[in-house]
Protein backbone atom coordinates (compact mmCIF):
# COMPACT_ATOMS: atom_id res chain seq x y z
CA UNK A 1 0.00 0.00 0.00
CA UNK A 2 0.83 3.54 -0.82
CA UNK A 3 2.09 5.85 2.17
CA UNK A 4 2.54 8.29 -0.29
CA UNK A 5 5.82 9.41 1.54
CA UNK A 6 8.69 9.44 -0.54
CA UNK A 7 11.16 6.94 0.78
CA UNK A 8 14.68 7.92 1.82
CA UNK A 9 17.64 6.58 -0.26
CA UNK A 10 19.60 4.53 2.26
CA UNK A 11 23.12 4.40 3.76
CA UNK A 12 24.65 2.52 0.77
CA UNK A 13 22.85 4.80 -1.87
CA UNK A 14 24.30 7.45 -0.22
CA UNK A 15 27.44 6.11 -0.52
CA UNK A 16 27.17 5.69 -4.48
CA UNK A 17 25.81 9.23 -4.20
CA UNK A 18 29.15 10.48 -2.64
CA UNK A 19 31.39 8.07 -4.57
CA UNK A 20 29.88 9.55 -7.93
CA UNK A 21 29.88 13.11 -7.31
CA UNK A 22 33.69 12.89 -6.16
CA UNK A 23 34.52 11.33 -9.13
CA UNK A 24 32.93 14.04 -10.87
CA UNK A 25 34.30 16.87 -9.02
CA UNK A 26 38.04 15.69 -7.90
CA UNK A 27 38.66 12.62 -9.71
CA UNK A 28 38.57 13.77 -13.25
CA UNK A 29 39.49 17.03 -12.53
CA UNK A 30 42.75 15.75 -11.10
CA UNK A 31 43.12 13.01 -13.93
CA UNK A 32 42.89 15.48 -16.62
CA UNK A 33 46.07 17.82 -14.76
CA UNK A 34 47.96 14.61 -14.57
CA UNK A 35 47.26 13.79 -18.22
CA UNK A 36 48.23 17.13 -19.05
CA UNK A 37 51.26 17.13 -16.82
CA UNK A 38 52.66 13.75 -18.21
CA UNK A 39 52.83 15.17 -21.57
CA UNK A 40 54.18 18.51 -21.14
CA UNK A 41 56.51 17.05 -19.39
CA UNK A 42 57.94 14.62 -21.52
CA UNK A 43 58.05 17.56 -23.76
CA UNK A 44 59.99 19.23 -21.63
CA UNK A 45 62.18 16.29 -20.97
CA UNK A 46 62.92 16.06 -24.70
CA UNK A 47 64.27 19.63 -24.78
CA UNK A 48 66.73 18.92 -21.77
CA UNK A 49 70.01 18.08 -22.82
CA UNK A 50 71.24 14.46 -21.92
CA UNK A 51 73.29 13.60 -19.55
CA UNK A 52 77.06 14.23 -19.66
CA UNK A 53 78.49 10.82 -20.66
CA UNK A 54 81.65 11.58 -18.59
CA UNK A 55 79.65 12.27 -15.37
CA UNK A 56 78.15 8.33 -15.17
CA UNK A 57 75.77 6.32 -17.03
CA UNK A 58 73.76 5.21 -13.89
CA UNK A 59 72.77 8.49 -12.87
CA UNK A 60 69.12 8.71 -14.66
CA UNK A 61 69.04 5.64 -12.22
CA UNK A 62 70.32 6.98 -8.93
CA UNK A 63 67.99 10.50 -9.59
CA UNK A 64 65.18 7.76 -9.96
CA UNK A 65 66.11 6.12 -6.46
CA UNK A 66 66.36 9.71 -5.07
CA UNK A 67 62.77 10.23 -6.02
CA UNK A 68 61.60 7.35 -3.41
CA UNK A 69 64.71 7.91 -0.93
CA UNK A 70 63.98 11.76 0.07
CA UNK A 71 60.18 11.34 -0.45
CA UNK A 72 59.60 11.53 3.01
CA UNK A 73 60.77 12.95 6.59
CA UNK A 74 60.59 12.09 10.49
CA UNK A 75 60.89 13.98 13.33
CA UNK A 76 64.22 14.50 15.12
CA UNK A 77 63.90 16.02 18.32
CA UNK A 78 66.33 19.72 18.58
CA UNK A 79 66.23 20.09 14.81
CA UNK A 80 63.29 18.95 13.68
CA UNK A 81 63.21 16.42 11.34
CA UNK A 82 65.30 13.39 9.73
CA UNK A 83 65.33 11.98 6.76
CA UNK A 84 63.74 9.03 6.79
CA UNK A 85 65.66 5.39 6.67
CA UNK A 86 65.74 3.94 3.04
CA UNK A 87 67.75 0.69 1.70
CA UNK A 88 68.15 0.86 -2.66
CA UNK A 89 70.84 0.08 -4.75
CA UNK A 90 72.14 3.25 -5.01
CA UNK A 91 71.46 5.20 -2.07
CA UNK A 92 71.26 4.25 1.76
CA UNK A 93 69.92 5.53 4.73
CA UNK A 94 70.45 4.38 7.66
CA UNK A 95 69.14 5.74 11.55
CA UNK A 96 68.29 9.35 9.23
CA UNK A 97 71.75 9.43 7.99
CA UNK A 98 73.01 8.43 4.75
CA UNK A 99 75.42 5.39 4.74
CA UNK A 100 79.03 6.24 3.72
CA UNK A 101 80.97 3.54 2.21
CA UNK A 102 84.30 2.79 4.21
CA UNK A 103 87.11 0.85 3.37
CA UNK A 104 89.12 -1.85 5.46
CA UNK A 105 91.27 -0.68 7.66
CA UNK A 106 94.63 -2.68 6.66
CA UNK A 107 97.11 -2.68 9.07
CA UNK A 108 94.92 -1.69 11.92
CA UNK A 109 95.75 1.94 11.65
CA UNK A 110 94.77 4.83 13.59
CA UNK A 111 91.19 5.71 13.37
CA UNK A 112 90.13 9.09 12.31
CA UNK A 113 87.05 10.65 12.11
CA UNK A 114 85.11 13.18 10.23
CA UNK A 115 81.67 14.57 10.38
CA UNK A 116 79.77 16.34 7.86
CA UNK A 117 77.31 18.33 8.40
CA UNK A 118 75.25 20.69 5.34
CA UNK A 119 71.74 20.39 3.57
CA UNK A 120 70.92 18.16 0.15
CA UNK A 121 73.67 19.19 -0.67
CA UNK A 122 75.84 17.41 1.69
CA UNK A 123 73.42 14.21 1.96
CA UNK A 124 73.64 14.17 -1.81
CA UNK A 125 70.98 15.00 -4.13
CA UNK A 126 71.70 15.41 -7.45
CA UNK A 127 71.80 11.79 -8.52
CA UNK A 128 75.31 10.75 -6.59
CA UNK A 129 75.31 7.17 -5.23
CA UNK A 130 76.52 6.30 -1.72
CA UNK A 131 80.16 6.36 -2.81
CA UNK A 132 80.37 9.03 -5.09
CA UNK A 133 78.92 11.55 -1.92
CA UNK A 134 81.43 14.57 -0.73
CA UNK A 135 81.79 12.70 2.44
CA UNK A 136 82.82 9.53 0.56
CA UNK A 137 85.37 11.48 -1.79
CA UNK A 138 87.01 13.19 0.99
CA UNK A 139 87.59 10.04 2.68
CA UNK A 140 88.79 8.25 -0.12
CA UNK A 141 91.40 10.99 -0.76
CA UNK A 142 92.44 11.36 3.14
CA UNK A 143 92.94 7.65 2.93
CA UNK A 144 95.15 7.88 -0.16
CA UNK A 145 97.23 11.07 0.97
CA UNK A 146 97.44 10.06 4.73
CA UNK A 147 98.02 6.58 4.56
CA UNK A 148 99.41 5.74 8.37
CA UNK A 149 96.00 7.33 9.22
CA UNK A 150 92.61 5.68 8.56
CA UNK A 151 89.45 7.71 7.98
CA UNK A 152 85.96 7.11 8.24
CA UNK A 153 83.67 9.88 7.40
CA UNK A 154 80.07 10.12 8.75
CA UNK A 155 77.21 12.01 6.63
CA UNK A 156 74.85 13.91 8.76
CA UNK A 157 73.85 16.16 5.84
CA UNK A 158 69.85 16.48 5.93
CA UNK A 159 67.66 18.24 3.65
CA UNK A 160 66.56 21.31 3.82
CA UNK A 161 68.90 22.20 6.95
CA UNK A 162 70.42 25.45 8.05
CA UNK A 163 74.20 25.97 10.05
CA UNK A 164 71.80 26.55 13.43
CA UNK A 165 70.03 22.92 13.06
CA UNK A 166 73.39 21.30 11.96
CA UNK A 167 74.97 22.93 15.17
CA UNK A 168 72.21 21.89 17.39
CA UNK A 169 72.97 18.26 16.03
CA UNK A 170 76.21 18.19 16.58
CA UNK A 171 75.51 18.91 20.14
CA UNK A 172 72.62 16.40 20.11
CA UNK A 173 75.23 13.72 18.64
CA UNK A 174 78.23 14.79 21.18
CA UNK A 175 75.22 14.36 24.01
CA UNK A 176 74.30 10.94 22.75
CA UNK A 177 78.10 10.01 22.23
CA UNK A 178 76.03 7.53 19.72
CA UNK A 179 79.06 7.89 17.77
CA UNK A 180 81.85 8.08 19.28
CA UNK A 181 83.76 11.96 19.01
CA UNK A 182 84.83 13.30 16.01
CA UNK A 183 88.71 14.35 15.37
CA UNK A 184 87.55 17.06 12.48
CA UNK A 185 84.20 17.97 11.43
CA UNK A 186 82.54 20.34 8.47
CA UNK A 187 80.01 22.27 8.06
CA UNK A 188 78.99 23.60 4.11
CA UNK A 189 76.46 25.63 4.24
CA UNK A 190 74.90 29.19 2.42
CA UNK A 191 72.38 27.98 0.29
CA UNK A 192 69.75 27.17 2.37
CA UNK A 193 70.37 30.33 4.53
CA UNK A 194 69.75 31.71 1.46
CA UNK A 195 66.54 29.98 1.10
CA UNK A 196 65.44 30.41 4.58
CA UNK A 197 66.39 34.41 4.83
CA UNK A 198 64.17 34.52 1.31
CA UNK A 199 61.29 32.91 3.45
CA UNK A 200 61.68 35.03 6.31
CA UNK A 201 63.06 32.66 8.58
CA UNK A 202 66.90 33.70 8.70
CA UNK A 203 69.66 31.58 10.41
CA UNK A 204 66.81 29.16 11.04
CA UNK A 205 64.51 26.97 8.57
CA UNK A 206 60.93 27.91 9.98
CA UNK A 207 60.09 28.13 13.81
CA UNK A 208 58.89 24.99 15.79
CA UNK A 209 55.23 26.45 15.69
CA UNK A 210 55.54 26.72 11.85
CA UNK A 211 56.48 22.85 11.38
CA UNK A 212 53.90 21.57 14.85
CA UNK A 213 51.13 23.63 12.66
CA UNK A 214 51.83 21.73 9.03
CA UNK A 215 52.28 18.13 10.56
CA UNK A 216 48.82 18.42 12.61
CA UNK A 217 47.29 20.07 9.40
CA UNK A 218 48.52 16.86 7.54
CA UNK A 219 46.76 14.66 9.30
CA UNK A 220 43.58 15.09 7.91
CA UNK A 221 42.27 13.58 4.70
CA UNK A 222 41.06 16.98 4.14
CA UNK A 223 44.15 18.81 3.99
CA UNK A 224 46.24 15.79 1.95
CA UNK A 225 43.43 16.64 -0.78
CA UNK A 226 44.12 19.73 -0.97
CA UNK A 227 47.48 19.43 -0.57
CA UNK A 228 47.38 17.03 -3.49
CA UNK A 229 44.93 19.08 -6.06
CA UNK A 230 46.98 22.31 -5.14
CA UNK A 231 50.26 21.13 -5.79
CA UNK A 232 49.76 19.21 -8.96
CA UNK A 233 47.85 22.07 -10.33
CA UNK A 234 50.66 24.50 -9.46
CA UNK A 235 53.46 21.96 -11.20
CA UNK A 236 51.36 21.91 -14.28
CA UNK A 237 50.76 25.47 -14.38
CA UNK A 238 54.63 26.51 -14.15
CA UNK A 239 55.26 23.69 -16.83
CA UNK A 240 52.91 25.26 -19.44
CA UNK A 241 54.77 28.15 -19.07
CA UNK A 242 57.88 26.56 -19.60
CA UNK A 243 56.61 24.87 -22.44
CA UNK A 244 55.72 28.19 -24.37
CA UNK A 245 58.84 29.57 -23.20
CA UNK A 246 58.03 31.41 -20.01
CA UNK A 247 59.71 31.61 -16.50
CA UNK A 248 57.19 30.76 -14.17
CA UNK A 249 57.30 33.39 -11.90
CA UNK A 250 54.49 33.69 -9.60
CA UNK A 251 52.69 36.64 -7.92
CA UNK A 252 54.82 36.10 -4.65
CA UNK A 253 58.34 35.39 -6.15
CA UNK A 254 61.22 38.35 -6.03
CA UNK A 255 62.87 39.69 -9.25
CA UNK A 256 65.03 41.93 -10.15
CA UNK A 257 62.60 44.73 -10.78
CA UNK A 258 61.75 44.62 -7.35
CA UNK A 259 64.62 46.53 -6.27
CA UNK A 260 64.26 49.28 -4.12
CA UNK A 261 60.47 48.20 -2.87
CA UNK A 262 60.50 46.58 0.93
CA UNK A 263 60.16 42.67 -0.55
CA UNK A 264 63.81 43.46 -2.26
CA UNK A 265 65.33 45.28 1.61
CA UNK A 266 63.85 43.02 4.22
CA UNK A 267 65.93 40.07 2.11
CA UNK A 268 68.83 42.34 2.16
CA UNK A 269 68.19 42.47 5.99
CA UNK A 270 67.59 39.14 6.66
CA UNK A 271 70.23 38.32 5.32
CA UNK A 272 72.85 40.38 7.00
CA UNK A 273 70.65 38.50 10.12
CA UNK A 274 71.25 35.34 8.63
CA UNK A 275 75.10 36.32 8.86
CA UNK A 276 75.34 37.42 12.05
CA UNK A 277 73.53 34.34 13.02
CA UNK A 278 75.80 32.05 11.41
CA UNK A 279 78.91 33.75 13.53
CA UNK A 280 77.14 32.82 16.59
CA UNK A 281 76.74 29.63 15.61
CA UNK A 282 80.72 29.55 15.20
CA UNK A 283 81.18 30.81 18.47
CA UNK A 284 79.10 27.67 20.31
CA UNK A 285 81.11 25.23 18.11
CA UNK A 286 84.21 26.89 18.98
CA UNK A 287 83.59 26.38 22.94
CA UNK A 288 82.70 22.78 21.97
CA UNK A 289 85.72 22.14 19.77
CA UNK A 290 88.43 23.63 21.63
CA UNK A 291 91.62 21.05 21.87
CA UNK A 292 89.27 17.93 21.05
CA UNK A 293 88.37 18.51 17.30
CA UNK A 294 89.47 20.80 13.96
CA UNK A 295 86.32 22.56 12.33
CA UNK A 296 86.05 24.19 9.32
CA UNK A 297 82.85 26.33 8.38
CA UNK A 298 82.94 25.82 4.56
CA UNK A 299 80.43 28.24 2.06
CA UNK A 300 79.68 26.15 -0.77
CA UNK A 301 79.12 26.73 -3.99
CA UNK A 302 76.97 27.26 -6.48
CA UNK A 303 75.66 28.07 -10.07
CA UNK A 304 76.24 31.69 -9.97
CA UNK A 305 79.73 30.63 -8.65
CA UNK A 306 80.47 29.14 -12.01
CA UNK A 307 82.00 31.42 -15.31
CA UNK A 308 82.14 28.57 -17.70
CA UNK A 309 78.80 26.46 -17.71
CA UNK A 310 77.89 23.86 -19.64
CA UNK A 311 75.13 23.18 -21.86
CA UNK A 312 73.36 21.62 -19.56
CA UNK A 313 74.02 23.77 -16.56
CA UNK A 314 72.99 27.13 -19.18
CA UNK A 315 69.34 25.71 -18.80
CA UNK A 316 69.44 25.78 -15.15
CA UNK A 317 69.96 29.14 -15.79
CA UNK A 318 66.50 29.87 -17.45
CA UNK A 319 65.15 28.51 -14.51
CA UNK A 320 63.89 29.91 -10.47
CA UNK A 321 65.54 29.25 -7.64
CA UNK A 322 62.39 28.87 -5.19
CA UNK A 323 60.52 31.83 -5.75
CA UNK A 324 63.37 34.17 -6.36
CA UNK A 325 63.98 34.75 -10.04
CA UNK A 326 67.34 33.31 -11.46
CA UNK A 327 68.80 36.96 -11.85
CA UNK A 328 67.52 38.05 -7.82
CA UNK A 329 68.71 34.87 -6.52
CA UNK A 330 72.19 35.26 -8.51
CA UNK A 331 72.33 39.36 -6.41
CA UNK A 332 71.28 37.90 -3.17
CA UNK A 333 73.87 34.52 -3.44
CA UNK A 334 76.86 37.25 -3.91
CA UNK A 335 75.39 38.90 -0.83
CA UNK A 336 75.19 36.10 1.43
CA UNK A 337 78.21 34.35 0.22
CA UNK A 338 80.48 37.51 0.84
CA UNK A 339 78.87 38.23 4.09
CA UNK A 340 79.77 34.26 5.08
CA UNK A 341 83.33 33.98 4.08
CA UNK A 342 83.61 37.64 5.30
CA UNK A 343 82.21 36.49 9.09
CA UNK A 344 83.72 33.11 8.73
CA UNK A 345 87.59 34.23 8.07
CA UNK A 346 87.18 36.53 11.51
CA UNK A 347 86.03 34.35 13.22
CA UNK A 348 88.93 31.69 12.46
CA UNK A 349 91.42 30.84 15.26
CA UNK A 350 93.25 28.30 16.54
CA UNK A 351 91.43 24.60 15.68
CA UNK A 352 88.28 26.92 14.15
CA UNK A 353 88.74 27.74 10.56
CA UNK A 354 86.64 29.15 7.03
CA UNK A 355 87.13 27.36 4.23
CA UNK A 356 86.08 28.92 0.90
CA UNK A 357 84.68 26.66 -1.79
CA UNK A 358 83.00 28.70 -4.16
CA UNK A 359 86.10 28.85 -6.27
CA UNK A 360 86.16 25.19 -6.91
CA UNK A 361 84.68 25.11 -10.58
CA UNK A 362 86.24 28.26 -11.65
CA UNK A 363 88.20 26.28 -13.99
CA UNK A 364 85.64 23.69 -15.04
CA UNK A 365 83.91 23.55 -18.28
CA UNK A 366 82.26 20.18 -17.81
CA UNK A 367 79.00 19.55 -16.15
CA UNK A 368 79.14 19.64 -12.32
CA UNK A 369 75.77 21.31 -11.32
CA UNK A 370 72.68 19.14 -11.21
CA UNK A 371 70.45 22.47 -10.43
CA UNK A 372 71.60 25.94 -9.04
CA UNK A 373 72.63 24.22 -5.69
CA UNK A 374 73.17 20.36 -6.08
CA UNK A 375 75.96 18.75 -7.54
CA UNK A 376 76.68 16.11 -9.73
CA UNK A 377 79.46 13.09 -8.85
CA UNK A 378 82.19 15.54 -10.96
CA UNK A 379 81.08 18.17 -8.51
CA UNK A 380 80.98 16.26 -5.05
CA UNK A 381 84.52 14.37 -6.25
CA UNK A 382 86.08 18.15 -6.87
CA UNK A 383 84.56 19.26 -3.43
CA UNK A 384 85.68 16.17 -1.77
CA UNK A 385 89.32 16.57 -2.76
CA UNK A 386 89.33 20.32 -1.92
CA UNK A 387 88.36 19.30 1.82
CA UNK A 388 90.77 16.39 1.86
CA UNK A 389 93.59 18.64 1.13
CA UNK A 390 92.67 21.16 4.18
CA UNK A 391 92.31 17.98 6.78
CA UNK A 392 95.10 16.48 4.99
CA UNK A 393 97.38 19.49 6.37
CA UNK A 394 96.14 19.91 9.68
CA UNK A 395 96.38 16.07 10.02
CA UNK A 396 100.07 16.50 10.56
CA UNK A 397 99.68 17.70 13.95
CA UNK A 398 97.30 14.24 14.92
C-alpha cells in the first residue's frame, strides 16, 4: 500500500551518491592535470640536454632512487626532522643518515674521524650514489694522501637544513656520544640560509610552531586533498609556461625589478641577520671544539659561482631558484656568500677555521651542477678533494 511518503535513499545509496559526485568533481578534474602534466613534461624532458656521458651512465638511475629515498621525513627532536631510513641500490639511509661507504682498515691503523654536516647538498641529491657523496670522496682521498691514518667519514647532511640545526645536532650527537667523538668535522652551508632568509626565517629553517602547525594540518584527509589538487595544479601550471617559453614566476616570487620596494630590503636584511647568526653559531662550536676537534665552516658553492657552464648547466639558468627569479637569486647569493666567508675568516682561530669553496669550478667547463645548488658526482669528487687537502694538512699535527 501507498504511504505516499517518498522513501529515503539509504546508507549505501548514499554512498554511491558520494562516490559519484567525487569522481565528478576531484577525480577527473585531477586526472585530466595529470594527463596534461605527463605530456608537457615529456616535452619538456625532450628539450633537456642528456646527460654528460663523462659524469656516469647510472645516474638517470640513482635521480630515480632519489625520487623514493627523500620522499619523506621524520621527526628528530632539537632540529626537527630526519630523513627518513631507506635501503636501494644506489642510495642508503640508515638511523636518518646516509650510509658512507668505508674501506678496510689494513694494518689496523689509527682511526680518524670526520663529520659532515650541510643540507641536500651534503646528503647528496643530485643523482650521486653512496660512494660518489662529498663525504665519501674526501675520505677516499684522506685515505690515499694520509696513509698511516685511517678515515671514516660520517654524513649527517639532511635536507633542507640550516648551520643553526646542523649545530644543534652536533651537540645532540656529542650528548648521545652515539658515535663516538669526532677528530675534524665540516660544516657547508649558504644555500639554504639563502633559502630560509628569502622565506623570512633567517639563520633558522621555519620556527617549531611553523612545522607543529603543518604536521597536525597533515593529518587530515582533508588537507592531503588539498594538498594534493593544489600542488599538482601549481606543477602543471609553471610547466605550461615553460613549455611556451616562459619563466614561471608567480605573484609572490622576487625579481630583479623589485629593487628598491621593501620585498627586495627586508631580504637584504635578513640576510645580513642570517650572517650574524651564522657567527654565533661559530662561536658555540668553537667552545665545543676547543683542543678535542678541527672545524672548518665551509660556504659552498653554487651556479652563480660558475663562469664557464655547460650546456646543460645554461638551462638551469632559465630557470627559479624557489621563488626568487634566477637573476635576484644570482644578487642575493653574492650577498650572502660575501657576508659568510667575510664572518667566517674573523672568526677563524686556533682549531676553528673558514674554508672557501666557491672557487672550486672556476676552472671547469664540464657539467658539475645538477640544479643551481646540487651537484653532480664531478662536482661532489672536486669538493671532496678540496676538503681532503685542508684535513690532509692539519692532520700532521694528529
Amino acid at each position: 500500500m501507498d504511504s505516499g511518503v517518498e522513501a529515503k535513499p539509504g546508507p549505501f545509496k548514499k554512498a554511491i551518491f558520494w562516490l559519484i559526485g567525487f569522481a565528478l568533481f576531484v577525480g577527473i578534474p585531477v586526472a585530466g592535470l595529470v594527463g596534461i602534466d605527463k605530456v608537457v613534461g615529456a616535452v619538456l624532458l625532450q628539450r633537456e640536454p642528456r646527460t654528460d656521458a663523462l659524469i656516469g651512465e647510472d645516474i638517470e638511475l640513482v635521480l630515480t632512487e632519489e625520487g623514493k629515498a627523500w620522499s619523506g621525513a621524520i621527526y628528530r627532536p632539537w632540529s626537527l626532522w630526519a630523513v627518513t631510513d631507506f635501503q636501494g641500490k644506489y642510495i642508503t639511509v640508515n638511523g636518518g643518515f646516509r650510509v658512507t661507504p668505508s674501506s678496510a682498515n689494513i694494518g689496523n691503523r689509527p682511526v680518524k674521524k670526520v663529520w659532515f654536516f650541510g643540507g641536500s647538498s651534503m646528503l647528496g641529491h643530485g643523482g650521486s650514489a653512496d660512494d660518489q657523496t662529498i663525504p665519501a670522496h674526501t675520505c677516499s682521498v684522506l685515505n690515499s694522501r694520509v696513509p698511516n691514518l685511517h678515515w671514516q667519514c660520517l654524513n649527517f647532511g639532511t635536507t633542507g637544513y640550516v648551520n643553526s640545526q646542523e649545530v644543534i645536532l652536533l651537540v645532540d650527537l656529542l650528548a648521545r656520544d652515539e658515535h663516538g667523538r669526532p677528530d675534524a668535522v665540516v660544516f657547508m652551508d649558504g644555500a639554504n640560509e639563502l633559502y630560509a632568509a628569502n622565506e623570512g626565517f633567517p639563520g633558522y629553517h621555519m620556527g617549531m610552531d611553523v612545522v607543529i602547525d603543518k604536521l597536525q594540518r597533515r593529518q587530515s584527509l582533508g588537507y592531503a586533498i588539498r594538498y594534493f589538487i593544489t600542488a599538482r595544479f601549481n606543477t602543471t601550471f609553471e610547466n605550461l609556461i615553460k613549455l611556451f617559453g616562459g619563466h614561471g614566476r608567480g605573484d609572490n616570487d622576487v625579481g630583479t625589478e623589485d629593487k628598491g620596494t621593501e620585498r627586495w630590503d627586508r631580504n637584504r636584511r635578513n640576510i645580513a641577520t642570517s650572517a650574524r647568526r651564522y657567527e654565533g653559531n661559530m662561536g658555540v662550536v668553537a667552545m665545543l671544539a676547543r683542543d678535542d676537534f678541527d672545524v672548518w665552516f665551509a660556504v659552498q658553492p653554487v651556479i652563480f659561482d660558475k663562469p664557464r657552464l655547460s650546456e646543460y648547466e645554461r638551462t638551469i639558468a632559465r630557470r627559479k631558484a624557489g621563488n626568487m627569479t634566477y637573476d635576484a637569486a644570482g644578487e642575493f647569493w653574492k650577498m650572502m656568500s660575501k657576508l659568510l666567508i667575510e664572518r667566517s675568516t674573523d672568526k677563524s682561530s686556533g682549531r676553528l677555521r673558514a674554508m672557501d669553496l666557491t672557487r672550486v669550478f672556476e676552472s671547469v667547463d664540464l657539467t658539475v651542477f645538477h640544479d643551481w645548488v646540487h651537484y653532480r658526482p664531478l662536482g661532489n669528487r672536486l669538493l671532496g678533494e678540496k676538503i681532503a687537502s685542508e684535513i690532509a694538512a692539519a692532520s700532521q699535527t694528529y
